[in-house]
N, C-alpha and C. Protein backbone atom coordinates (compact mmCIF):
# COMPACT_ATOMS: atom_id res chain seq x y z
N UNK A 1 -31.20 11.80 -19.66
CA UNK A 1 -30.53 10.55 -19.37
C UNK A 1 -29.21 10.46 -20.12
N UNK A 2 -29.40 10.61 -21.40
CA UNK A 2 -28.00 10.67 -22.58
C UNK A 2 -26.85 11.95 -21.56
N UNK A 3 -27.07 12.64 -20.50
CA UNK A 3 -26.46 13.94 -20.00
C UNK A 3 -25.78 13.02 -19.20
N UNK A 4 -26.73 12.63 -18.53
CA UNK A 4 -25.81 11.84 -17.68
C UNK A 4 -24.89 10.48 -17.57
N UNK A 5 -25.32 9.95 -19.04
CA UNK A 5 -24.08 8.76 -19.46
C UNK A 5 -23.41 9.62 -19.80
N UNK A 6 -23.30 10.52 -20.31
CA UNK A 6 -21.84 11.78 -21.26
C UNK A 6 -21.06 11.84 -19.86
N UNK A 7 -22.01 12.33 -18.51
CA UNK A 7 -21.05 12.76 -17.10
C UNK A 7 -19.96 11.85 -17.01
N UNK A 8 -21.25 10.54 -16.61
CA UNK A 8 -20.32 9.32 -16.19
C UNK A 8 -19.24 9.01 -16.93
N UNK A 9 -19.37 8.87 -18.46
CA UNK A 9 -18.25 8.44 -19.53
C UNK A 9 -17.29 9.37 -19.00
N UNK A 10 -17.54 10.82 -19.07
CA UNK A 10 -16.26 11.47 -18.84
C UNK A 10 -15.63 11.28 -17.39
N UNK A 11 -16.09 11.28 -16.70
CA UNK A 11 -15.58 10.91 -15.66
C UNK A 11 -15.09 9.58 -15.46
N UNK A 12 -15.19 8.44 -16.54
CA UNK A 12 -14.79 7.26 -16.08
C UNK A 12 -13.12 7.53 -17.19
N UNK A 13 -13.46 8.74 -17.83
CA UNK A 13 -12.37 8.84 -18.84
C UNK A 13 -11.44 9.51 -17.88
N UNK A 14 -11.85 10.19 -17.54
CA UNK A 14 -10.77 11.33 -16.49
C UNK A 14 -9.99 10.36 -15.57
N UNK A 15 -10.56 9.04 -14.89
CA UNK A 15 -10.18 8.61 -13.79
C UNK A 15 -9.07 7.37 -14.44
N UNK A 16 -9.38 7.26 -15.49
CA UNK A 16 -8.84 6.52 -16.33
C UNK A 16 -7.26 6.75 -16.68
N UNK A 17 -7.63 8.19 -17.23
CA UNK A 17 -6.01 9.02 -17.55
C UNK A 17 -5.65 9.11 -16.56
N UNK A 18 -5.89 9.70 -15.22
CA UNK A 18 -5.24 9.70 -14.06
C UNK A 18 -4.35 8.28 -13.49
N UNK A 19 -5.39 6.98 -13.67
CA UNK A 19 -4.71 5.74 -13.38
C UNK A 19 -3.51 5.35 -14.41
N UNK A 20 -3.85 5.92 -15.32
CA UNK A 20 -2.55 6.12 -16.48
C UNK A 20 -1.06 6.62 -16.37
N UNK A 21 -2.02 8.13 -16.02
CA UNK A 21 -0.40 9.07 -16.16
C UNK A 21 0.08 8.68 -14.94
N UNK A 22 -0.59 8.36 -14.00
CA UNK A 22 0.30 7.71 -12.26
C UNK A 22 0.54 6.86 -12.56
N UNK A 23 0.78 5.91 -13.60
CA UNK A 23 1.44 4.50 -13.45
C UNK A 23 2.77 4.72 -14.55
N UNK A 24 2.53 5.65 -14.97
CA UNK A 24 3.42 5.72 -16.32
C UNK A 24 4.68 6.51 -15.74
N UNK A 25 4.32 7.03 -14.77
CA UNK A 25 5.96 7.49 -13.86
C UNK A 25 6.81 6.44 -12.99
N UNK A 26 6.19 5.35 -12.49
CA UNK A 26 6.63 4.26 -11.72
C UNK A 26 7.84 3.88 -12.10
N UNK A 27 8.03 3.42 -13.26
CA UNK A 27 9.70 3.10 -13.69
C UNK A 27 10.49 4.24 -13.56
N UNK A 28 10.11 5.58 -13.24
CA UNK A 28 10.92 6.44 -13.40
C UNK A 28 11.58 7.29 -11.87
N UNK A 29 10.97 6.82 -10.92
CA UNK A 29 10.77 6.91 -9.93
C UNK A 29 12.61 8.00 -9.05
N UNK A 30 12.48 8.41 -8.45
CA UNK A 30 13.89 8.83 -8.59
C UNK A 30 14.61 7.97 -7.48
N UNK A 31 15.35 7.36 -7.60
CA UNK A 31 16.47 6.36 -7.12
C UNK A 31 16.28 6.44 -5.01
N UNK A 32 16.35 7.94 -4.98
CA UNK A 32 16.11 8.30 -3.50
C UNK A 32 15.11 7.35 -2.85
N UNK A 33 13.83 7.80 -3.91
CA UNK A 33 12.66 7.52 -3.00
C UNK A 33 12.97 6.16 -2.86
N UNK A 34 13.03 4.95 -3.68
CA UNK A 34 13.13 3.61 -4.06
C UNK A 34 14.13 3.25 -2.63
N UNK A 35 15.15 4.36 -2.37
CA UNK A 35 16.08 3.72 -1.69
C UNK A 35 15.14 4.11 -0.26
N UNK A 36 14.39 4.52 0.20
CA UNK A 36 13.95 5.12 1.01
C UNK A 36 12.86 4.17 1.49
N UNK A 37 12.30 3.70 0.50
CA UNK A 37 11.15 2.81 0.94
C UNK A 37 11.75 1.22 1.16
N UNK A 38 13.11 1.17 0.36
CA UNK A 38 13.70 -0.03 1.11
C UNK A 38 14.12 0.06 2.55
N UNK A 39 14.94 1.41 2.87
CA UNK A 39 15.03 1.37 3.92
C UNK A 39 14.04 1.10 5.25
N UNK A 40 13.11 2.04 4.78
CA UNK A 40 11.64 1.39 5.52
C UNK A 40 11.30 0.08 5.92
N UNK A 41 11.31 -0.72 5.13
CA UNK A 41 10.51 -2.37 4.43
C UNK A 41 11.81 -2.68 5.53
N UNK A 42 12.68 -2.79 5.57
CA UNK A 42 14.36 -3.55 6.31
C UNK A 42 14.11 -2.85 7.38
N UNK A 43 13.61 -1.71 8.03
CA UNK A 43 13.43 -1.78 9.16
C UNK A 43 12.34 -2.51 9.51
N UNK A 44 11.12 -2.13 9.01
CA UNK A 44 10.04 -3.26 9.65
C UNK A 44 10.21 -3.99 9.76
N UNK A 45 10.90 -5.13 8.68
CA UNK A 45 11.17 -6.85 8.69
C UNK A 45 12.17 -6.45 10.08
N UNK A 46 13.17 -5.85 10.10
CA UNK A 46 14.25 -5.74 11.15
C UNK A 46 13.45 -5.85 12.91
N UNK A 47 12.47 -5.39 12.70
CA UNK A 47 11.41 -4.91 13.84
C UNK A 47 10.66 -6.33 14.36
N UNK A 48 10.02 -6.70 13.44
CA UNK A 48 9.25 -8.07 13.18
C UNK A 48 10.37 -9.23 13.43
N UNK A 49 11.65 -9.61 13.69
CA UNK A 49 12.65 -10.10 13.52
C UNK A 49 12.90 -9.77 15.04
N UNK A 50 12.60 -8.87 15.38
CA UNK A 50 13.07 -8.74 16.94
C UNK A 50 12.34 -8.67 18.08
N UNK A 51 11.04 -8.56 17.09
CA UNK A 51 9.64 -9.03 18.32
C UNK A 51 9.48 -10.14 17.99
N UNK A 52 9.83 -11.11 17.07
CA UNK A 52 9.64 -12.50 17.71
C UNK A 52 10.85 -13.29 18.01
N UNK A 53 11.66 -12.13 18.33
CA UNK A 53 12.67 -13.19 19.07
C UNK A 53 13.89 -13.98 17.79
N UNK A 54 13.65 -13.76 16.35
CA UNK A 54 14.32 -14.93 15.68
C UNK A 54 16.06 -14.34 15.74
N UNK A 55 16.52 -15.17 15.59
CA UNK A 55 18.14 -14.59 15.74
C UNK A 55 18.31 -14.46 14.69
N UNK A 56 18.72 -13.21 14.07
CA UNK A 56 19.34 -12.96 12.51
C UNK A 56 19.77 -11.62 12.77
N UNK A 57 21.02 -11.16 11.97
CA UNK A 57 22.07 -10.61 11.87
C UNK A 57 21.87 -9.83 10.64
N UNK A 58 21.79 -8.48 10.93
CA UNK A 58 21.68 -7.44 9.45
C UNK A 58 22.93 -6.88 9.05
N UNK A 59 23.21 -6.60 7.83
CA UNK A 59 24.20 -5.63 7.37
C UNK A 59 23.20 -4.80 6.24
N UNK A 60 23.16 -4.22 6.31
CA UNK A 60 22.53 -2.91 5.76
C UNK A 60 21.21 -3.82 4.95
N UNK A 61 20.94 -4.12 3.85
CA UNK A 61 19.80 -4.45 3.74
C UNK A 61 19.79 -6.21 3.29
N UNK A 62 20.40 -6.62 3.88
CA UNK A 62 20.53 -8.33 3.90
C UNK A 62 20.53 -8.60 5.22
N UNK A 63 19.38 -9.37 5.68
CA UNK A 63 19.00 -10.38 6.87
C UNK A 63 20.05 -11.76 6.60
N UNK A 64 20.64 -11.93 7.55
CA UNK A 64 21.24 -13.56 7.79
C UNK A 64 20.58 -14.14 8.92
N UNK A 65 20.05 -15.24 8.76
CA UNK A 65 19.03 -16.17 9.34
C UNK A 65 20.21 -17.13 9.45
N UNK A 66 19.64 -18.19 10.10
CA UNK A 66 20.10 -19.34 10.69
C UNK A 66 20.44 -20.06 9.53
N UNK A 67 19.76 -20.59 8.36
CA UNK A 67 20.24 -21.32 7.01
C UNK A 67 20.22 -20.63 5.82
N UNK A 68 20.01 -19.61 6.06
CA UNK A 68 20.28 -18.62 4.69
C UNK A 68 19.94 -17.41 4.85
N UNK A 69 20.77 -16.60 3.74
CA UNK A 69 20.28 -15.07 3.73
C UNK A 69 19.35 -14.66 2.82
N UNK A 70 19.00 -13.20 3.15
CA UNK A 70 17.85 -12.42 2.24
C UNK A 70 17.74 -11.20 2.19
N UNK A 71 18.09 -10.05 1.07
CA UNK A 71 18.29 -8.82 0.60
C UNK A 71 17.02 -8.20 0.35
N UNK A 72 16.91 -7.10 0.76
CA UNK A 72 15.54 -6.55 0.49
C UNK A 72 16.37 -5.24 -0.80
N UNK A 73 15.90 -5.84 -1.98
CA UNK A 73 16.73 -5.43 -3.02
C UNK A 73 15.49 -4.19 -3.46
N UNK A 74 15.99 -2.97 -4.15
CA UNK A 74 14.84 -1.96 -4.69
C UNK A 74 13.22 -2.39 -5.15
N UNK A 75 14.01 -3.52 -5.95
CA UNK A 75 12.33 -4.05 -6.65
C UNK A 75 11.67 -4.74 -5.43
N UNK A 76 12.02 -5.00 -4.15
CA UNK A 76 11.30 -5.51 -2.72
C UNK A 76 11.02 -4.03 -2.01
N UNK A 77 11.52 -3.22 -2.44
CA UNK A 77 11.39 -2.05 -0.95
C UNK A 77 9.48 -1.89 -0.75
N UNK A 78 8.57 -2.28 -1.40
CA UNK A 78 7.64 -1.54 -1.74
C UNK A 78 7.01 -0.82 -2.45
N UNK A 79 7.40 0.16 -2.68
CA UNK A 79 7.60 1.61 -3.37
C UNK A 79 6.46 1.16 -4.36
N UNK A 80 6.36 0.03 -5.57
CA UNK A 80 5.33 0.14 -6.32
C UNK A 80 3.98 -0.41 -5.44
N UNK A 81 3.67 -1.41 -4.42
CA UNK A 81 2.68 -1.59 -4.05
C UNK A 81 1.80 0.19 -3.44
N UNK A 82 3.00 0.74 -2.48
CA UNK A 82 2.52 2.19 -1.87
C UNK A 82 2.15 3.09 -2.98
N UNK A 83 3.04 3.29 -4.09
CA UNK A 83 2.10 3.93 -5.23
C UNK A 83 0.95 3.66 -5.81
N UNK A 84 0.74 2.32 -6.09
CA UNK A 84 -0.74 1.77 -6.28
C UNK A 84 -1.13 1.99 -5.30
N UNK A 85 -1.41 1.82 -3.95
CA UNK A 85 -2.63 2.39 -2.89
C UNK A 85 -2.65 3.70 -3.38
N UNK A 86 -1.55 4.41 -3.31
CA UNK A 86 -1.80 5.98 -3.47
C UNK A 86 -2.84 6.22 -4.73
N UNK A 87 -2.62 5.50 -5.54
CA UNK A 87 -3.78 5.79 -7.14
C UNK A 87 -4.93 5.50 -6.72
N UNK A 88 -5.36 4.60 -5.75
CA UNK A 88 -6.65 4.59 -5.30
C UNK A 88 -6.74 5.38 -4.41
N UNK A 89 -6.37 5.19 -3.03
CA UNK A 89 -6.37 6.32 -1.53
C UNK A 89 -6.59 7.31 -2.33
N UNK A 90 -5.99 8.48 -2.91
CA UNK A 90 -5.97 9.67 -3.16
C UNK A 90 -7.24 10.17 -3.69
N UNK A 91 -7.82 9.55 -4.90
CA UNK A 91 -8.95 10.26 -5.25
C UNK A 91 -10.38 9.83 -4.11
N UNK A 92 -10.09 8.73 -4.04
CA UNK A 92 -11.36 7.89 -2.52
C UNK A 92 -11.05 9.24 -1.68
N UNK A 93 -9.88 8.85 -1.29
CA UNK A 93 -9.83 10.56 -0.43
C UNK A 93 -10.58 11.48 -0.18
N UNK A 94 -10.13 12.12 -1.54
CA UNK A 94 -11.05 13.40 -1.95
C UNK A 94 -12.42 13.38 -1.86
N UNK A 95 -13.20 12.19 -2.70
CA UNK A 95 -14.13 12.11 -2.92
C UNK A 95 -15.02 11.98 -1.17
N UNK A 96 -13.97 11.03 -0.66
CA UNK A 96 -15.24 10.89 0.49
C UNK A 96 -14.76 11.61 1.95
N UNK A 97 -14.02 12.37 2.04
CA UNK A 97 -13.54 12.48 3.45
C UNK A 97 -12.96 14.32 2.94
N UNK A 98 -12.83 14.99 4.16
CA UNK A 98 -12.48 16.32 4.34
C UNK A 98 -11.50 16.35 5.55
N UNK A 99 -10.70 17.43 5.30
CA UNK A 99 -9.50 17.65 6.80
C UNK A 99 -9.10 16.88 6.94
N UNK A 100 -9.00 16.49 8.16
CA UNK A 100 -8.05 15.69 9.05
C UNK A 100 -8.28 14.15 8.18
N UNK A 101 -9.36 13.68 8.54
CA UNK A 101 -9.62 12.17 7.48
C UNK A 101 -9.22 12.28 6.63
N UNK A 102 -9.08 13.18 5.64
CA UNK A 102 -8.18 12.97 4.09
C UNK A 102 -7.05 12.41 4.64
N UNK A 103 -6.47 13.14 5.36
CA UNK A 103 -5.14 13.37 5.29
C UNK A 103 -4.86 11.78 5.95
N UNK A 104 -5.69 11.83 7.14
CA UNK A 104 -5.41 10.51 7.81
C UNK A 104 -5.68 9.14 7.04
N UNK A 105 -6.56 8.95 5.90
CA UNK A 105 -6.75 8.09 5.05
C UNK A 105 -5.84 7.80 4.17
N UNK A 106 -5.56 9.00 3.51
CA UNK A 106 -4.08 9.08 2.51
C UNK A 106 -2.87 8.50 3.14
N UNK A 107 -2.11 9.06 4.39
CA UNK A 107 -1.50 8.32 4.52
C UNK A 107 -1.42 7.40 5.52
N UNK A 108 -2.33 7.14 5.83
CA UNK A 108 -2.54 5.89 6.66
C UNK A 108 -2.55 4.57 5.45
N UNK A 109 -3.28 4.87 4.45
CA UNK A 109 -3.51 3.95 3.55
C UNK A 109 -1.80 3.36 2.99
N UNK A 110 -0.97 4.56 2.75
CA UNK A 110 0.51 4.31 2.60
C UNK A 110 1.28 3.50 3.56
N UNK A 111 0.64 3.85 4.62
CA UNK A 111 2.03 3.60 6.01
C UNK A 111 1.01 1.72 6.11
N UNK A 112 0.10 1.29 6.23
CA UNK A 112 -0.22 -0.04 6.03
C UNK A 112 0.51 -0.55 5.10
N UNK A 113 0.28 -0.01 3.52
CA UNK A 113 1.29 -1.07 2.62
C UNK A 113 2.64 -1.07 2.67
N UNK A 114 2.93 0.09 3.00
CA UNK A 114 4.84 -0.31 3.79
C UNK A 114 4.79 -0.72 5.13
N UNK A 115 3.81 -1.35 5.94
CA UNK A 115 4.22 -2.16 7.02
C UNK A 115 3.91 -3.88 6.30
N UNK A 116 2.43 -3.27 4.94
CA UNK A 116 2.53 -5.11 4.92
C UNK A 116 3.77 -5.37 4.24
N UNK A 117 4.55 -4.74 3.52
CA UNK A 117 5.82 -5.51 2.91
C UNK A 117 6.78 -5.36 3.96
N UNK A 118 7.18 -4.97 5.26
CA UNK A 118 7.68 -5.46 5.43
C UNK A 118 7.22 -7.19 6.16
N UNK A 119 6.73 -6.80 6.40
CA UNK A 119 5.84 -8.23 7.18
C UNK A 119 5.82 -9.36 5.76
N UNK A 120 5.71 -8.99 4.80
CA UNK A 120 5.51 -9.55 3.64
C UNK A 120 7.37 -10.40 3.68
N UNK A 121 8.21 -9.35 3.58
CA UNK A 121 9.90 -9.95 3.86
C UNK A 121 9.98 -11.16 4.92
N UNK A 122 9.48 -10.30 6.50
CA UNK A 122 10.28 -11.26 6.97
C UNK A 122 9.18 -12.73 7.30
N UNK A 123 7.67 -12.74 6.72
CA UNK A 123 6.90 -13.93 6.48
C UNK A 123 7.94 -14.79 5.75
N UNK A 124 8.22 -14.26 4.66
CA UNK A 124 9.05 -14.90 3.61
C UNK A 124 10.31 -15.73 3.65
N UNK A 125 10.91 -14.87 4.71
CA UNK A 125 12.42 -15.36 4.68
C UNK A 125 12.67 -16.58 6.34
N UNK A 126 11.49 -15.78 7.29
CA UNK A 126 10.91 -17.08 8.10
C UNK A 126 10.34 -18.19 7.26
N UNK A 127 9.27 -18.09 6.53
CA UNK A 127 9.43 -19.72 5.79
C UNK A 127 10.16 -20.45 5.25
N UNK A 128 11.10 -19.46 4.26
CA UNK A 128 12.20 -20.29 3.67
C UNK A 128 13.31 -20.55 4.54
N UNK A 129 13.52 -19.68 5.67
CA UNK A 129 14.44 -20.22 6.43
C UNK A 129 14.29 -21.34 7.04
N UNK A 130 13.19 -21.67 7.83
CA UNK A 130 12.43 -22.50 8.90
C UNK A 130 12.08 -23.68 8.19
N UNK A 131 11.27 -23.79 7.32
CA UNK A 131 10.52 -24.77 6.07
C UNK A 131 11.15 -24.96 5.12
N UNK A 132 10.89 -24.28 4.10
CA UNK A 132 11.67 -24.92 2.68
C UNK A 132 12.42 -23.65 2.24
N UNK A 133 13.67 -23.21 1.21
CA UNK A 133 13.81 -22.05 1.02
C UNK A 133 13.06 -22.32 -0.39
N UNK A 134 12.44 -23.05 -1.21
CA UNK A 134 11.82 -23.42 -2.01
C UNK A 134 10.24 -22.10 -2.02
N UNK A 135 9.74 -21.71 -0.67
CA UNK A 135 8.93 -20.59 -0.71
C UNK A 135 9.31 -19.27 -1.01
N UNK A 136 10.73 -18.82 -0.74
CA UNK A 136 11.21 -18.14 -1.82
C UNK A 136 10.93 -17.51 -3.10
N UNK A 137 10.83 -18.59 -3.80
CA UNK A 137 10.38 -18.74 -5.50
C UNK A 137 9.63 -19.04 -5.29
N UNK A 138 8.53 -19.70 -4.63
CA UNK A 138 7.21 -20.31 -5.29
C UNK A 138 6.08 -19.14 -4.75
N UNK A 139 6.49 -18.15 -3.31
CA UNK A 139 5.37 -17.49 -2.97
C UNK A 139 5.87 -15.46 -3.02
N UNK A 140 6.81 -15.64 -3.80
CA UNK A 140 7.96 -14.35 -4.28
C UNK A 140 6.69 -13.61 -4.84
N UNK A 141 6.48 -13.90 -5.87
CA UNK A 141 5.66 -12.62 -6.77
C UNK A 141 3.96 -13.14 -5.94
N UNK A 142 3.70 -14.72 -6.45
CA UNK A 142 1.91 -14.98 -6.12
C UNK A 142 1.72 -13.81 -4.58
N UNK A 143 2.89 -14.24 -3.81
CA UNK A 143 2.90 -13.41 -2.63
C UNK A 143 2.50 -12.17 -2.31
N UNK A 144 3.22 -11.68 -2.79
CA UNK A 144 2.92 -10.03 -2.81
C UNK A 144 1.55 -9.62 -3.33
N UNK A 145 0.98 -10.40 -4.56
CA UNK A 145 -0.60 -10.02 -4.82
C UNK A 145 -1.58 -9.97 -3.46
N UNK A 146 -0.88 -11.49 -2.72
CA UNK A 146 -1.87 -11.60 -2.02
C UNK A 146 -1.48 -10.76 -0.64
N UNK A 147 -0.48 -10.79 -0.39
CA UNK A 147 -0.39 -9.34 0.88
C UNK A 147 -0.92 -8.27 0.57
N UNK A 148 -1.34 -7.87 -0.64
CA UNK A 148 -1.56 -6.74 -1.15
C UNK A 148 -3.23 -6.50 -1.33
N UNK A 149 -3.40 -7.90 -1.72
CA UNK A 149 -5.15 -8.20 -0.98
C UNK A 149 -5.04 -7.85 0.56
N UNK A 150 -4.49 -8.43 1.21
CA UNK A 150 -4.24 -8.24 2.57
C UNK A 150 -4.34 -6.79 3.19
N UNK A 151 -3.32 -5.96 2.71
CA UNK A 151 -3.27 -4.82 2.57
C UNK A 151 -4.51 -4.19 2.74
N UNK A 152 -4.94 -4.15 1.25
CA UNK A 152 -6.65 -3.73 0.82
C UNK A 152 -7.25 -3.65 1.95
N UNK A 153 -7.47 -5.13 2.76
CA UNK A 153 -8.74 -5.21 3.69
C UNK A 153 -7.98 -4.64 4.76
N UNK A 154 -6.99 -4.33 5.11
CA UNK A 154 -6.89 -3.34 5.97
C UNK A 154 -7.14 -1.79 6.02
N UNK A 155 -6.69 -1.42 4.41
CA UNK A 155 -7.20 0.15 4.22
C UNK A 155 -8.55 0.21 4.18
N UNK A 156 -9.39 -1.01 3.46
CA UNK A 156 -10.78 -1.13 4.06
C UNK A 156 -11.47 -0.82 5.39
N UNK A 157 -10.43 -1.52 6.19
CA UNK A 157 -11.24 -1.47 7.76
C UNK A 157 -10.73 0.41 8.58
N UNK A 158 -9.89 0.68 7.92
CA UNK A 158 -9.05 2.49 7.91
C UNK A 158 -10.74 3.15 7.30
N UNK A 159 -10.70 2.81 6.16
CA UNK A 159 -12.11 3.20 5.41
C UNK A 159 -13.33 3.38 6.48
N UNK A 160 -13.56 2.62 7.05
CA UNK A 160 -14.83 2.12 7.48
C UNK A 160 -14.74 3.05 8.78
N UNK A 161 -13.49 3.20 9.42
CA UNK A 161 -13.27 3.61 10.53
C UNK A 161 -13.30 5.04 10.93
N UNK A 162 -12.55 5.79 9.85
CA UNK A 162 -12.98 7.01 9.44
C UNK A 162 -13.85 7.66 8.49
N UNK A 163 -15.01 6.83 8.31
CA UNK A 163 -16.48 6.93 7.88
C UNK A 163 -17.44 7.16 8.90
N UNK A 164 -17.08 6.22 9.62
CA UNK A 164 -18.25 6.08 11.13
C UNK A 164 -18.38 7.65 12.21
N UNK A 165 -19.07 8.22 12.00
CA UNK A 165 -19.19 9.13 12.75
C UNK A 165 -18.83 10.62 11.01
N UNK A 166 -18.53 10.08 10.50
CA UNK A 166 -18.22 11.30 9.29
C UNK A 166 -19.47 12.20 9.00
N UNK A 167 -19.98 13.06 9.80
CA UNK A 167 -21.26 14.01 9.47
C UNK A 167 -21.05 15.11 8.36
N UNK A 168 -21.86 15.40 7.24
CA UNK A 168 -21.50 16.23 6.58
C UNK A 168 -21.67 17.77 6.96
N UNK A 169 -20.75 18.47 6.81
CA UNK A 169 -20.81 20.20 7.09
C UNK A 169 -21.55 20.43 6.61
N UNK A 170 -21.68 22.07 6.47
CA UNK A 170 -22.20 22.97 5.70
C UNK A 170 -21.45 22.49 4.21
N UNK A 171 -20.40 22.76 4.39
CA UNK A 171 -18.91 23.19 3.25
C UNK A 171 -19.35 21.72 2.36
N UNK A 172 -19.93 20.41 3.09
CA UNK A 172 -19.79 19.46 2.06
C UNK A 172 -21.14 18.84 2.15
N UNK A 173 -22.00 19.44 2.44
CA UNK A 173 -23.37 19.29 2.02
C UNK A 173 -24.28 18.84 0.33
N UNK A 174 -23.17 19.83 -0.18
CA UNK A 174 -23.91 19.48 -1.71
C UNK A 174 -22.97 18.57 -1.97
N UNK A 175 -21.88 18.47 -1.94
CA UNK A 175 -20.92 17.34 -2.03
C UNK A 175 -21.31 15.94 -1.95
N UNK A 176 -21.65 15.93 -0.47
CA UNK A 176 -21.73 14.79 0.04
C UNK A 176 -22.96 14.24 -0.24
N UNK A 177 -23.92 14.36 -1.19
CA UNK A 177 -25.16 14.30 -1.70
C UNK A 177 -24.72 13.53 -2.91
N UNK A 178 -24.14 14.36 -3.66
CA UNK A 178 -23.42 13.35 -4.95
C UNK A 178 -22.53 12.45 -4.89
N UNK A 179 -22.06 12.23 -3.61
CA UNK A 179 -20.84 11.07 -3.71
C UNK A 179 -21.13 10.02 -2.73
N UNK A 180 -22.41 10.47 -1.93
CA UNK A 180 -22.85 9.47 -0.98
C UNK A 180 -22.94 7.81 -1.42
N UNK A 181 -23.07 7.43 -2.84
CA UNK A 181 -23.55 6.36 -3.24
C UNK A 181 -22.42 5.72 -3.37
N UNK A 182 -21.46 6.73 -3.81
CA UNK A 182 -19.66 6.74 -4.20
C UNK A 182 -18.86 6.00 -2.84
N UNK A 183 -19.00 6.49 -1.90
CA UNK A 183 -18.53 6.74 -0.75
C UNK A 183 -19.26 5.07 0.44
């Protein structure tokens, strides 16, 4: 029994440093990517902006709306919400899925949290435009937690989806024995 709290401890230590050393690069991020995932986030909002019809006018990453504008500035592109999925997606990954499902989980799990921010933008800049620009500031940061809940239950229902039918091989037989409870 003492063998197997030592497993677990180490393994809750291992997963630990991993959630570590991946968060401890985030500020360091190289300028490209940051600019890359804004670009992303300003097309989606740009997208979302043109399937419902609202009239607003882009210059590179500032929306002009009808009573005010809104910049999808680096610290908006995303980039840290998609790295946090990635610290989870990646090892869930591993642990529960092979081939094609890894791959499709991993970045499927990415390409959801850069569609919810952009959806997250232009929610935002439709309320404050339309309603108050007062939501702005009041649903700016609480916001994003909760799209990001949002998020979740979508990589959840990704989860669930490429589970259903997941039979174990040969190749992940003993595998899939130990992580079944995991998984």
């Amino acid at each position: 029994m003492n063998l197997v709290k030592g497993i677990a401890g180490l393994a809750a230590l291992l997963l630990a440093r991993f959630a570590w050393h991946s968060f401890s690069f985030l500020p360091s991020l190289p300028e490209r990517v940051t600019y890359g995932f804004q670009l992303a986030s300003t097309a989606i909002a740009s997208l979302l902006f043109h399937v419902t019809r609202v009239p607003v006018e882009q210059s590179g990453f500032v929306f002009r709306l009808s009573r005010m504008s809104v910049e999808v500035t680096p610290e908006c592109s995303g980039v840290h919400s998609v790295v946090a999925m990635l610290i989870l997606a990646v090892p869930l990954g591993f642990l529960c899925f092979t081939g094609w499902k890894r791959v499709a989980f991993i970045a499927g799990s990415a390409a959801i949290m850069l569609i919810k921010n952009g959806v997250r933008i232009a929610a935002l800049a439709l309320l404050a435009n339309y309603q108050d620009a007062r939501w702005l500031s009041t649903l700016h940061h609480p916001g994003g937690l909760a799209f990001f809940a949002l998020g979740m239950v979508m990589v959840g229902i990704l989860y669930v989806g490429l589970r259903k039918g997941h039979g174990a091989t040969e190749k992940d037989s003993v595998t899939s024995e130990r992580v079944k409870s995991a998984c």
